[in-house]
PDB file of N, CA and C in Angstrom:
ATOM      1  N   UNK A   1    -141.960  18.165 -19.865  1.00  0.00           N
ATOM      2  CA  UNK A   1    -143.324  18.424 -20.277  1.00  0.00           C
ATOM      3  C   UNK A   1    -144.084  17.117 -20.466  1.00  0.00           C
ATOM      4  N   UNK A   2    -143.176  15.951 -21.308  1.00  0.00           N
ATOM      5  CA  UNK A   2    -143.897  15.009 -21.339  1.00  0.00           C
ATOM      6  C   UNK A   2    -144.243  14.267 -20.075  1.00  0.00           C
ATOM      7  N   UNK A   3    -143.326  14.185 -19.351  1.00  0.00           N
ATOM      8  CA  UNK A   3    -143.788  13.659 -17.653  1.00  0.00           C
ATOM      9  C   UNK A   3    -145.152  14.071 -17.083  1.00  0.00           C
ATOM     10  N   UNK A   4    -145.268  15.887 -17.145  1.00  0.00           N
ATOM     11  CA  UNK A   4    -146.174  16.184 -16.583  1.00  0.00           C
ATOM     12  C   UNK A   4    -147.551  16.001 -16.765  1.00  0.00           C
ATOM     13  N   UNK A   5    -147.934  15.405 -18.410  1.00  0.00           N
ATOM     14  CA  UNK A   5    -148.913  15.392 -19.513  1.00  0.00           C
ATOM     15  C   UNK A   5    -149.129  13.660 -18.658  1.00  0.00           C
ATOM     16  N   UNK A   6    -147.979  13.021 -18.766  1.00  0.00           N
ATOM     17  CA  UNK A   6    -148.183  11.376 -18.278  1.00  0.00           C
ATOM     18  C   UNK A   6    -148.760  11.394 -16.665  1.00  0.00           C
ATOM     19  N   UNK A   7    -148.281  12.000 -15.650  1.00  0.00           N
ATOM     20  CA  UNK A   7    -148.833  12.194 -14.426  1.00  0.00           C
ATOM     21  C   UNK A   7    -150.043  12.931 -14.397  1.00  0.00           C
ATOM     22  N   UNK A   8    -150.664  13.743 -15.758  1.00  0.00           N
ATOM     23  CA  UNK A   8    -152.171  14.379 -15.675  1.00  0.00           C
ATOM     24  C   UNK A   8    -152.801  13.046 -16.446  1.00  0.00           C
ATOM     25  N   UNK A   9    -152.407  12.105 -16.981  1.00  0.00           N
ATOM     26  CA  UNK A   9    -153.146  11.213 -17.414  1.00  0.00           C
ATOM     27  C   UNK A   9    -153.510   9.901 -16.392  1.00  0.00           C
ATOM     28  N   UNK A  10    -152.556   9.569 -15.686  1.00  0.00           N
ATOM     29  CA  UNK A  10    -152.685   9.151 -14.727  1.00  0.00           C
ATOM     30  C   UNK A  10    -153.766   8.934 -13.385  1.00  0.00           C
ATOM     31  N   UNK A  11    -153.459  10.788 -13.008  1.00  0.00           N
ATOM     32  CA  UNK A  11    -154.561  11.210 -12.164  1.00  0.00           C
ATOM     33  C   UNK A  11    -155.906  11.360 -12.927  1.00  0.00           C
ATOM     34  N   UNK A  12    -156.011  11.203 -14.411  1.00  0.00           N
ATOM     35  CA  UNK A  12    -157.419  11.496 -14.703  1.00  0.00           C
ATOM     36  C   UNK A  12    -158.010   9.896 -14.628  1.00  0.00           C
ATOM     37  N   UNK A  13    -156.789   8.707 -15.127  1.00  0.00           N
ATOM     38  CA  UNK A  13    -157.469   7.597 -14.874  1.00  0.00           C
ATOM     39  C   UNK A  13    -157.755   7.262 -13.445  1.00  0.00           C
ATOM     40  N   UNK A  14    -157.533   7.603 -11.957  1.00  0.00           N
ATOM     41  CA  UNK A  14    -157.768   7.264 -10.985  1.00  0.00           C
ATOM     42  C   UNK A  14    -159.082   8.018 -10.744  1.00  0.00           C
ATOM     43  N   UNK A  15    -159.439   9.367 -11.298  1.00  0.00           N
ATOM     44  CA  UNK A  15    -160.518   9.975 -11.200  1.00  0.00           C
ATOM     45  C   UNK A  15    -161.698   9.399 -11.837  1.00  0.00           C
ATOM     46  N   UNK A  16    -161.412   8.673 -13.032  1.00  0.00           N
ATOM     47  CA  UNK A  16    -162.050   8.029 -13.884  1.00  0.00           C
ATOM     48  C   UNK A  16    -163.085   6.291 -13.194  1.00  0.00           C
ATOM     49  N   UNK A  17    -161.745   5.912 -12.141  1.00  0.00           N
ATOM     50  CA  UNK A  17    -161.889   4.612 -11.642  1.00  0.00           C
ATOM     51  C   UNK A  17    -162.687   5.406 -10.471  1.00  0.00           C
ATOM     52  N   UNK A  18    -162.405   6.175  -9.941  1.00  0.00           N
ATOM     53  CA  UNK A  18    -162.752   5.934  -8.048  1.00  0.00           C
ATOM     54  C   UNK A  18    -163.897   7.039  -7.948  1.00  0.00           C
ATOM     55  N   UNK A  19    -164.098   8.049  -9.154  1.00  0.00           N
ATOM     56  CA  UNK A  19    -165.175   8.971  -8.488  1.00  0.00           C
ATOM     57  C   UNK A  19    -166.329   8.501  -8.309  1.00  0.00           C
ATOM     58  N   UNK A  20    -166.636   7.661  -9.690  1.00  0.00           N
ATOM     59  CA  UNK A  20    -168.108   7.266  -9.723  1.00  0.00           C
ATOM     60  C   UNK A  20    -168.755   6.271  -8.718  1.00  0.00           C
ATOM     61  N   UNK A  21    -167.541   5.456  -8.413  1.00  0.00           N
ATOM     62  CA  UNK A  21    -168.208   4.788  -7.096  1.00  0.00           C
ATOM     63  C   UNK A  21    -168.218   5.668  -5.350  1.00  0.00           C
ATOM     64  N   UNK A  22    -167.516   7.327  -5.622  1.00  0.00           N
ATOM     65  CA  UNK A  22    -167.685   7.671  -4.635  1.00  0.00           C
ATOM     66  C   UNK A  22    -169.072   8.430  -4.609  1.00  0.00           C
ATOM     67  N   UNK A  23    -169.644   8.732  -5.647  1.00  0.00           N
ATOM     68  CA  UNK A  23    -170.565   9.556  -5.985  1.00  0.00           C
ATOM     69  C   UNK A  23    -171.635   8.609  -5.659  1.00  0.00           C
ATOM     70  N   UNK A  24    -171.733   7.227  -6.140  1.00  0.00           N
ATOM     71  CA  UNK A  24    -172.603   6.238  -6.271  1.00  0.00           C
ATOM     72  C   UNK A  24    -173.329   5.906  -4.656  1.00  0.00           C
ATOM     73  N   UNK A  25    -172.226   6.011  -3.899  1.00  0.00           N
ATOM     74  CA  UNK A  25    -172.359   5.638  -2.291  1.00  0.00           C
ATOM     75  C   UNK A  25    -172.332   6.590  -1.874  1.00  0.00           C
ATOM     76  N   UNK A  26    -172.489   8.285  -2.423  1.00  0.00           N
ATOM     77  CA  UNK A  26    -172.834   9.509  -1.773  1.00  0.00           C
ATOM     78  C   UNK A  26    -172.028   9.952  -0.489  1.00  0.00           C
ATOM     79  N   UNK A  27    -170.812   9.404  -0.730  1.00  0.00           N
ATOM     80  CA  UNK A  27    -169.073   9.984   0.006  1.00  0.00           C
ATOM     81  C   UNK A  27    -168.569  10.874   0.285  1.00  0.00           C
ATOM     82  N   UNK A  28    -169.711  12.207  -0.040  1.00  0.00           N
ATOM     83  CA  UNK A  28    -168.935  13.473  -0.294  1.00  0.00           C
ATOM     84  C   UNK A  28    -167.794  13.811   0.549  1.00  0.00           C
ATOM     85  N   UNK A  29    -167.808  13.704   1.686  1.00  0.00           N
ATOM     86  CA  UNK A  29    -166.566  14.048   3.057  1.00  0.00           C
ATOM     87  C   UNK A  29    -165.512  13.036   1.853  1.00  0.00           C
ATOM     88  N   UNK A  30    -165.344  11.249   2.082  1.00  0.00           N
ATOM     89  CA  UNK A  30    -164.381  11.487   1.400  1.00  0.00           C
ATOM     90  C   UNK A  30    -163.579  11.587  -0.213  1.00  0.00           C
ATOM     91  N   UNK A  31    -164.953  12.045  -0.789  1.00  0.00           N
ATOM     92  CA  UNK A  31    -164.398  12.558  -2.063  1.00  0.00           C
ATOM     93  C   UNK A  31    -163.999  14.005  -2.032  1.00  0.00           C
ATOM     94  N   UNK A  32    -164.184  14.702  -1.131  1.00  0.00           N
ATOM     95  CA  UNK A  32    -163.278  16.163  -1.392  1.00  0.00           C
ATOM     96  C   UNK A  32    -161.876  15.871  -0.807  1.00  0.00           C
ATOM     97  N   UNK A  33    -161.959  14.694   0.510  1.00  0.00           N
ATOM     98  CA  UNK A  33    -160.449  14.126   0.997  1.00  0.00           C
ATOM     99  C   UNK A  33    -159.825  13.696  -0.541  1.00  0.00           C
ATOM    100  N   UNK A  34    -160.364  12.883  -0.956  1.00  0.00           N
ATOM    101  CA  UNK A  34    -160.063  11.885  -2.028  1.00  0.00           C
ATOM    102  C   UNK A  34    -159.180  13.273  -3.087  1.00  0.00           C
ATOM    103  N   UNK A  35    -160.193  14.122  -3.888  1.00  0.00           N
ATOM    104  CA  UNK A  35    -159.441  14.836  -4.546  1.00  0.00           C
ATOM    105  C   UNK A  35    -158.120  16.025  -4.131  1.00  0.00           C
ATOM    106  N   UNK A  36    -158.607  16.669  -2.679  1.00  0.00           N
ATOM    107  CA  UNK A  36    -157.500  16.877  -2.563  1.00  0.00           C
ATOM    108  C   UNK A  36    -156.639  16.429  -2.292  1.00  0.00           C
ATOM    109  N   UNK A  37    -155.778  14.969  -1.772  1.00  0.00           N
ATOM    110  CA  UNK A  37    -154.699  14.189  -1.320  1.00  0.00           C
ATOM    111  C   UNK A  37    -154.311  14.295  -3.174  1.00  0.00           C
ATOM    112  N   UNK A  38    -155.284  14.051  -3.707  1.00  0.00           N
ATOM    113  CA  UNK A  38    -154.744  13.863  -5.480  1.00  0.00           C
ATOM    114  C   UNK A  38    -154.190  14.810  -6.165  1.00  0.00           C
ATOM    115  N   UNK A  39    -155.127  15.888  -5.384  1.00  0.00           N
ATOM    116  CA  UNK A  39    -154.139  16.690  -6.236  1.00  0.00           C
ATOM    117  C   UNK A  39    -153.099  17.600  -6.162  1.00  0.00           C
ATOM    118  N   UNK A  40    -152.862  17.386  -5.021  1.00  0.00           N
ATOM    119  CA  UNK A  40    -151.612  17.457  -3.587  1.00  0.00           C
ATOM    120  C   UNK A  40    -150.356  16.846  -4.591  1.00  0.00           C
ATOM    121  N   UNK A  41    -150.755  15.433  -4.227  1.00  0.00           N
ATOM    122  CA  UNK A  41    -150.103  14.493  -5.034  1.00  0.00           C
ATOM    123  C   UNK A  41    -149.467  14.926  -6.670  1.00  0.00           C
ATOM    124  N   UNK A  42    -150.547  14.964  -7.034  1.00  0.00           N
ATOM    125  CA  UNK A  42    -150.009  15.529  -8.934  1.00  0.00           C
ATOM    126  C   UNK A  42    -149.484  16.782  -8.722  1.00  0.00           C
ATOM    127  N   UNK A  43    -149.560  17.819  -7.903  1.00  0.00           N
ATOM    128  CA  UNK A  43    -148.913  19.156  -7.928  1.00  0.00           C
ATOM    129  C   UNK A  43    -147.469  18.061  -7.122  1.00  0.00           C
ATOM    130  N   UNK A  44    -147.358  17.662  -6.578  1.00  0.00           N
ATOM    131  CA  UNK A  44    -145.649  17.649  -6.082  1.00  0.00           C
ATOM    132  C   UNK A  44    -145.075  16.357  -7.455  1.00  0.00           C
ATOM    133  N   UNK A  45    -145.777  15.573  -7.919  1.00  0.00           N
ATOM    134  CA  UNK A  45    -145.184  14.864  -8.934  1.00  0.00           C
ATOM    135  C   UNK A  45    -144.857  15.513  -9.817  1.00  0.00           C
ATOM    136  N   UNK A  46    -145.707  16.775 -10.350  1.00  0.00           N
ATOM    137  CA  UNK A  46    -145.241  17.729 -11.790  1.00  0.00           C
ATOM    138  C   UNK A  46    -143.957  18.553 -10.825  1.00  0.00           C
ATOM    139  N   UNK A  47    -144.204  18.883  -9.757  1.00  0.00           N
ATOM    140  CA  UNK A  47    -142.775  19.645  -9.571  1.00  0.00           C
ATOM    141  C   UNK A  47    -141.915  18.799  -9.443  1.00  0.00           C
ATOM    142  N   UNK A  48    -141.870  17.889  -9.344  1.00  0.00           N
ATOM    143  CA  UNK A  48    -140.973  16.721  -9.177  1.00  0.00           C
ATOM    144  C   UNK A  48    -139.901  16.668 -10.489  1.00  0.00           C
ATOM    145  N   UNK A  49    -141.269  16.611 -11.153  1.00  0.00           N
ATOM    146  CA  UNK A  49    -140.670  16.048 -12.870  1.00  0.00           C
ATOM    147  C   UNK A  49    -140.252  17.328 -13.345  1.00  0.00           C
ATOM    148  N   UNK A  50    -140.149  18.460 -12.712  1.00  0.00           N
ATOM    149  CA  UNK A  50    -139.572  19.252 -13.424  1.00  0.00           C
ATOM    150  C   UNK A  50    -137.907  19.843 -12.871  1.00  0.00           C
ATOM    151  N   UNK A  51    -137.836  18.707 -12.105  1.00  0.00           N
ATOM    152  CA  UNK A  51    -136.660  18.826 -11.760  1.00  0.00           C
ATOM    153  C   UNK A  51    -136.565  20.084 -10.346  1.00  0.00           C
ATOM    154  N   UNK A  52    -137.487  20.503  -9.755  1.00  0.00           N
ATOM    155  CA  UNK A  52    -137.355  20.961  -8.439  1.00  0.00           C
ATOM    156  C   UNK A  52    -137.212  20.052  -7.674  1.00  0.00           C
ATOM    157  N   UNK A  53    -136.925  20.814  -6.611  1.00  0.00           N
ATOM    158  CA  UNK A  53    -136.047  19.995  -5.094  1.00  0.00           C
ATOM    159  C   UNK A  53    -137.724  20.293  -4.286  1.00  0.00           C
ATOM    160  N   UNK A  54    -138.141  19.247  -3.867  1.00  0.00           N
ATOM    161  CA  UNK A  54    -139.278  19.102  -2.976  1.00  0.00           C
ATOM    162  C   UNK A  54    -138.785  18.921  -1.301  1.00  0.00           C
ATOM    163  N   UNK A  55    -139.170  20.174  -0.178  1.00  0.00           N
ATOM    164  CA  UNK A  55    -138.654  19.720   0.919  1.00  0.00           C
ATOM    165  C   UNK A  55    -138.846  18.635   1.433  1.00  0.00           C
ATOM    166  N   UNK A  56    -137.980  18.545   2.751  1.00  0.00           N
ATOM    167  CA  UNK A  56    -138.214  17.025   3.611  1.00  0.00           C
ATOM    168  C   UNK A  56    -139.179  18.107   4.147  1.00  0.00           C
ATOM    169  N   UNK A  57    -140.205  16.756   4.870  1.00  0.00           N
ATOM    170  CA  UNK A  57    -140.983  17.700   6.028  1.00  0.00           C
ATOM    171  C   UNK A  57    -140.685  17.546   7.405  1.00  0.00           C
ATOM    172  N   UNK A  58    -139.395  17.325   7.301  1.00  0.00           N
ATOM    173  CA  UNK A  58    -138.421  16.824   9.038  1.00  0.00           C
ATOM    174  C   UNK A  58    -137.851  18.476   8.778  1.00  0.00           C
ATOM    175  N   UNK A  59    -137.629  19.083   7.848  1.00  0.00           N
ATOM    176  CA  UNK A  59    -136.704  20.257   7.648  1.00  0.00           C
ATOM    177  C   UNK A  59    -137.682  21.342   8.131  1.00  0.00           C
ATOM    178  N   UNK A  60    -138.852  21.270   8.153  1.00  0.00           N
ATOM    179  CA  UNK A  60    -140.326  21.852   8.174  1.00  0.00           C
ATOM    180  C   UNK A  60    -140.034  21.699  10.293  1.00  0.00           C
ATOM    181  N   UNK A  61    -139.983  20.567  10.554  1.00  0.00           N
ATOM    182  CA  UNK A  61    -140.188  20.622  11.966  1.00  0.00           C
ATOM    183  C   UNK A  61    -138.895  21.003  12.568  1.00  0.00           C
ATOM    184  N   UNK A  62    -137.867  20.812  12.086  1.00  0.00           N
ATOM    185  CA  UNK A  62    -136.785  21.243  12.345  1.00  0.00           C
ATOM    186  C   UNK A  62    -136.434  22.781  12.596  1.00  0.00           C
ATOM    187  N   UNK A  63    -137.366  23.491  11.950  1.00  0.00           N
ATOM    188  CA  UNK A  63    -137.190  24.983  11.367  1.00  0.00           C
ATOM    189  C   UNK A  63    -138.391  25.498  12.539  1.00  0.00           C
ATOM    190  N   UNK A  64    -139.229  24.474  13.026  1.00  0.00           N
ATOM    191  CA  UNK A  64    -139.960  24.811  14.311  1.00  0.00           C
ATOM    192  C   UNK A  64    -139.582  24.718  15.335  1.00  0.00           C
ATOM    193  N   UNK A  65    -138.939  23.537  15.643  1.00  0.00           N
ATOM    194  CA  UNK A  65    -138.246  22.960  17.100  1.00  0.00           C
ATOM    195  C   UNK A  65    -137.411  23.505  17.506  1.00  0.00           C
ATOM    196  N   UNK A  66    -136.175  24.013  16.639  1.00  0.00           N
ATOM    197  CA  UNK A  66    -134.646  24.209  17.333  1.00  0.00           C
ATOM    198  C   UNK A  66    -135.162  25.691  18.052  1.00  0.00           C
ATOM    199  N   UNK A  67    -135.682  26.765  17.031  1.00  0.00           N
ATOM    200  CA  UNK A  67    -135.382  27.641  18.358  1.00  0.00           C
ATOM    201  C   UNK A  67    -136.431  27.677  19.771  1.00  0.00           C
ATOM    202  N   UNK A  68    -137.177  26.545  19.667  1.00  0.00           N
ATOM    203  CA  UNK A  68    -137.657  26.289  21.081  1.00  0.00           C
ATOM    204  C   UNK A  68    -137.103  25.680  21.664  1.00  0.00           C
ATOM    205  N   UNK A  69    -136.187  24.148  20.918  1.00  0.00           N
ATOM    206  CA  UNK A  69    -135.574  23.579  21.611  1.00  0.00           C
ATOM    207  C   UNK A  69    -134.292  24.572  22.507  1.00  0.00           C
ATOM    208  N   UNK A  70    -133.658  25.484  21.768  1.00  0.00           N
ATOM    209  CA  UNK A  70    -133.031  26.474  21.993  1.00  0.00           C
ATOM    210  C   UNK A  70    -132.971  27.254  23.094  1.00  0.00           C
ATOM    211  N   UNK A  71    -134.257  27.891  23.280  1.00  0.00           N
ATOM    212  CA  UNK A  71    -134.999  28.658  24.454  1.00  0.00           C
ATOM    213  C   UNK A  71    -135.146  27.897  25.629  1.00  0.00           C
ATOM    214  N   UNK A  72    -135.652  26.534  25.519  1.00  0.00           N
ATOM    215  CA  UNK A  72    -135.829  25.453  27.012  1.00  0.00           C
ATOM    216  C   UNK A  72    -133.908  25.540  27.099  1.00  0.00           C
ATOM    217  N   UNK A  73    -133.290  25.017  26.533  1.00  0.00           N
ATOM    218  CA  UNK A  73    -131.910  24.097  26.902  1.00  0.00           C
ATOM    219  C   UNK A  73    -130.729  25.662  27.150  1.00  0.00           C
ATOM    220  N   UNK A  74    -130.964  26.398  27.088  1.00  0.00           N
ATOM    221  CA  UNK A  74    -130.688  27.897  27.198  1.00  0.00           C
ATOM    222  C   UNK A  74    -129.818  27.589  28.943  1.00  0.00           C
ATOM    223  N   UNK A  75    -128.585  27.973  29.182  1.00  0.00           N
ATOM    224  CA  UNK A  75    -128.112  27.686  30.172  1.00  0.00           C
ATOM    225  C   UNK A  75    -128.293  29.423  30.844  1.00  0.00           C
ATOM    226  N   UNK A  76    -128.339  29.667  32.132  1.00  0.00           N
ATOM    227  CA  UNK A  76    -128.371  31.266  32.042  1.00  0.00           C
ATOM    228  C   UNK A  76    -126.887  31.594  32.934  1.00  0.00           C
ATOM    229  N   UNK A  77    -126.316  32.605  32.510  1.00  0.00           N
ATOM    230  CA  UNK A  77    -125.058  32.337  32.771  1.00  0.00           C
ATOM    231  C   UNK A  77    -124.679  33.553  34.278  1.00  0.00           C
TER     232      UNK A  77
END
């Protein structure tokens, strides 16, 4: 719990540092990039800290490829 409270304090100080100069220079494209990569970010750090298993994202392409790779390399008998 305390991890997750330290990684919301965190992300509020980067929000604190970087919005106002995105607002200032009228950034909008990348301040909606900006917050969501962040809060992408703080959602996999709190699952992190709570001791879940976060996938690889090779396991992600892996779980796409083989049964195509599968289907091409397919010998026909």
């Amino acid at each position: 719990m305390l991890k997750s409270v330290g990684i919301l304090l965190v992300a509020a100080v980067i929000l604190f540092i970087e919005v106002p100069s995105l607002l200032e220079k009228k950034y909008k494209k990348e301040l909606i990039v900006f917050l969501i990569l962040l809060a992408f970010g703080v959602g996999l750090g709190i699952t992190y800290s709570f001791g879940k298993s976060i996938p690889n994202p090779i396991d992600l392409l892996n779980f796409i490829i083989k049964p195509l790779h599968d289907a091409l390399t397919r010998q026909v008998n």
